[in-house]
C-alpha atoms as a PDB file:
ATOM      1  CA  UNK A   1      65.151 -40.720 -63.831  1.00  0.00           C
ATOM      2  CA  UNK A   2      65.165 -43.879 -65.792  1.00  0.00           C
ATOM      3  CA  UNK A   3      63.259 -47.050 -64.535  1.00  0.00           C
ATOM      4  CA  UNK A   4      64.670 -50.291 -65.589  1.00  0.00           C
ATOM      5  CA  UNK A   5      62.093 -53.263 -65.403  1.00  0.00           C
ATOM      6  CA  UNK A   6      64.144 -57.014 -64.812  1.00  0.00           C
ATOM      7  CA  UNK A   7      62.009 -59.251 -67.048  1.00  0.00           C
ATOM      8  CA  UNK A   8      61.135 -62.473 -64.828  1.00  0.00           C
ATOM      9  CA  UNK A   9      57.345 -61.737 -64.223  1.00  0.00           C
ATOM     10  CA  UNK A  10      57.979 -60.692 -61.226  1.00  0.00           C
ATOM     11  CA  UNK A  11      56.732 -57.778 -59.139  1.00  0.00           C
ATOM     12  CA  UNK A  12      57.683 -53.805 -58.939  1.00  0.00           C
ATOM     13  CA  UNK A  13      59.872 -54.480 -56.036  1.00  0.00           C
ATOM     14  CA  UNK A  14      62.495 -55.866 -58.596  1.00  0.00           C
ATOM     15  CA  UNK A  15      62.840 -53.015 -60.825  1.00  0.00           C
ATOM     16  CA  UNK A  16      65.793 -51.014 -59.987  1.00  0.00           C
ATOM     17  CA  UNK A  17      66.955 -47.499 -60.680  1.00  0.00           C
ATOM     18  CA  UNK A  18      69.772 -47.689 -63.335  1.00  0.00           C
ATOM     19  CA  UNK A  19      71.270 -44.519 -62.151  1.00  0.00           C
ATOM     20  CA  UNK A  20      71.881 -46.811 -59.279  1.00  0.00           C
ATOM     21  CA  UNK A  21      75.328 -48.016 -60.981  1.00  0.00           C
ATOM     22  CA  UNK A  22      77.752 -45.208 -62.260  1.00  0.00           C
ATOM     23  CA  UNK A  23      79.400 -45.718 -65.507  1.00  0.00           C
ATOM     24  CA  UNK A  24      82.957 -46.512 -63.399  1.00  0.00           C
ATOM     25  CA  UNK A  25      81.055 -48.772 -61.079  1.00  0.00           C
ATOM     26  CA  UNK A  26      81.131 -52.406 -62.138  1.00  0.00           C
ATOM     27  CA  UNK A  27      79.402 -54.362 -58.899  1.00  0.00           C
ATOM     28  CA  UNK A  28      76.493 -53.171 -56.705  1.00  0.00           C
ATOM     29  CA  UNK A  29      77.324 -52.240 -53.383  1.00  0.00           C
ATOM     30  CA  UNK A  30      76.355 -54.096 -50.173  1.00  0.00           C
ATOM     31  CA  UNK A  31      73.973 -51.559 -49.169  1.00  0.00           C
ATOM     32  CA  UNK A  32      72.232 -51.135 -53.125  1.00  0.00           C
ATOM     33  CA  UNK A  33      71.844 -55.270 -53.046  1.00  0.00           C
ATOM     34  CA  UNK A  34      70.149 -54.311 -49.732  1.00  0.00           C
ATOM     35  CA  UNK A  35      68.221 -51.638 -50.881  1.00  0.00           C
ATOM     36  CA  UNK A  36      66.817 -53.836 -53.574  1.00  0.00           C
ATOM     37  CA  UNK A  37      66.173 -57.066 -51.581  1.00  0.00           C
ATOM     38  CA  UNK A  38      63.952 -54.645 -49.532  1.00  0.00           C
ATOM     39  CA  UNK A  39      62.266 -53.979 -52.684  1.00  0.00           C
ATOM     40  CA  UNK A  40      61.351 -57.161 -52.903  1.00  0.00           C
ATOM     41  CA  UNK A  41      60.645 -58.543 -49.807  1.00  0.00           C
ATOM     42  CA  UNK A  42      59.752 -55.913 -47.113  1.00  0.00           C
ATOM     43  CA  UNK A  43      60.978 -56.661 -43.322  1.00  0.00           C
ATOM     44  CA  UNK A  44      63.858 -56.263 -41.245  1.00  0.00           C
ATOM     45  CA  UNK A  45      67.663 -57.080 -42.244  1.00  0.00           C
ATOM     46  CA  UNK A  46      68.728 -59.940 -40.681  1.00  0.00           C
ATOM     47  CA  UNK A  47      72.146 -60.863 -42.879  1.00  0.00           C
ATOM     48  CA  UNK A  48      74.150 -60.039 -45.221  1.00  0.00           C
ATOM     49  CA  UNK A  49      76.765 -62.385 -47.191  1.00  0.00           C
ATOM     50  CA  UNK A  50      78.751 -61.833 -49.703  1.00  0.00           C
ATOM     51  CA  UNK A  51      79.231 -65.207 -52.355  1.00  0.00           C
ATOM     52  CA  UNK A  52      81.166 -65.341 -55.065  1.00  0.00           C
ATOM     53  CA  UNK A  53      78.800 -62.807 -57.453  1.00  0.00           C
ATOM     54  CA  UNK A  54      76.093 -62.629 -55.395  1.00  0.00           C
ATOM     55  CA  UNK A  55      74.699 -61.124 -51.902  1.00  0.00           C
ATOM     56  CA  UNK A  56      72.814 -63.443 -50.164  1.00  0.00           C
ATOM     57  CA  UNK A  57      70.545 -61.395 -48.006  1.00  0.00           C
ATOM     58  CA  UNK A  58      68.302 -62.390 -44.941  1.00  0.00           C
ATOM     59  CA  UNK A  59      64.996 -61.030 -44.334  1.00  0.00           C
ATOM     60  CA  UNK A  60      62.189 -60.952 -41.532  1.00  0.00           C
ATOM     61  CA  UNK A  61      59.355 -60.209 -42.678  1.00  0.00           C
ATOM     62  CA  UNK A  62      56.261 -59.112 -40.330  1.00  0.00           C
ATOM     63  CA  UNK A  63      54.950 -62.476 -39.710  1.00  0.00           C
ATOM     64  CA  UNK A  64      57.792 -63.818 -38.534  1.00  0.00           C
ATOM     65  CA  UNK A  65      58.933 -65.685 -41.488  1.00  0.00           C
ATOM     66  CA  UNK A  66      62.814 -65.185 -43.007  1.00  0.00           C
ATOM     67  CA  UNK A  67      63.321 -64.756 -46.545  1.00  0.00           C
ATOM     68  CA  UNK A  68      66.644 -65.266 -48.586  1.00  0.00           C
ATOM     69  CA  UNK A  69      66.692 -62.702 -51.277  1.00  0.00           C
ATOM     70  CA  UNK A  70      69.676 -63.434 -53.796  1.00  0.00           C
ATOM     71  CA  UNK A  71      70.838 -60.415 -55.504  1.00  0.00           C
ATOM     72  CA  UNK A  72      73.603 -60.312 -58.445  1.00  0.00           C
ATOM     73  CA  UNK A  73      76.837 -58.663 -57.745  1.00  0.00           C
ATOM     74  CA  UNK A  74      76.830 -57.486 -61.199  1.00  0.00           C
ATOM     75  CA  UNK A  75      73.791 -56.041 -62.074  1.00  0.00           C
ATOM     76  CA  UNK A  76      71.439 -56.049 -58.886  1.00  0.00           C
ATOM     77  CA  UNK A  77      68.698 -58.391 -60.629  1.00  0.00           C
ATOM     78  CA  UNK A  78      66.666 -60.590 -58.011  1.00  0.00           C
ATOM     79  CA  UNK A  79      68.223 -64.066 -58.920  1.00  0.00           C
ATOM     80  CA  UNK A  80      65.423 -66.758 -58.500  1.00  0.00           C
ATOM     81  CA  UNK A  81      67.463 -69.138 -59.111  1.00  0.00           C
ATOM     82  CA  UNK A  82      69.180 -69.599 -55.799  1.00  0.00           C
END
């Protein structure tokens, strides 16, 4: 399998298998944006929204606190600017 890195200087959570996304396939799905918002923040699923291009996706982590993990609809990079 091939092992794309997103360049941000963030951690291994963000990278992403690119077999992920078939060739016909031009959005994530709800459950890969999921699946990679886990990858980067670990917890429970609290949310899921879907904006525009982008998931916005709630997470509980194990001390309690919730995390908003932004995800593109396009390409499933992290987006840190949200």
């Amino acid at each position: 399998m091939l092992w794309v890195a997103l360049v941000s200087g963030e951690s291994f959570a963000q990278m992403k298998l690119a077999s992920e996304l078939s060739d016909e396939q031009i959005e994530i799905s709800q459950q890969q944006a999921v699946t990679i918002a886990q990858r980067y923040t670990h917890g429970r699923l609290l949310s899921v929204q879907r904006m525009d291009d982008h998931y916005r996706i709630k997470i509980l982590n194990h001390k309690g606190a919730v995390h908003i993990v932004t995800i593109n609809a396009k390409n499933g990079e992290v987006d840190l600017s949200q």
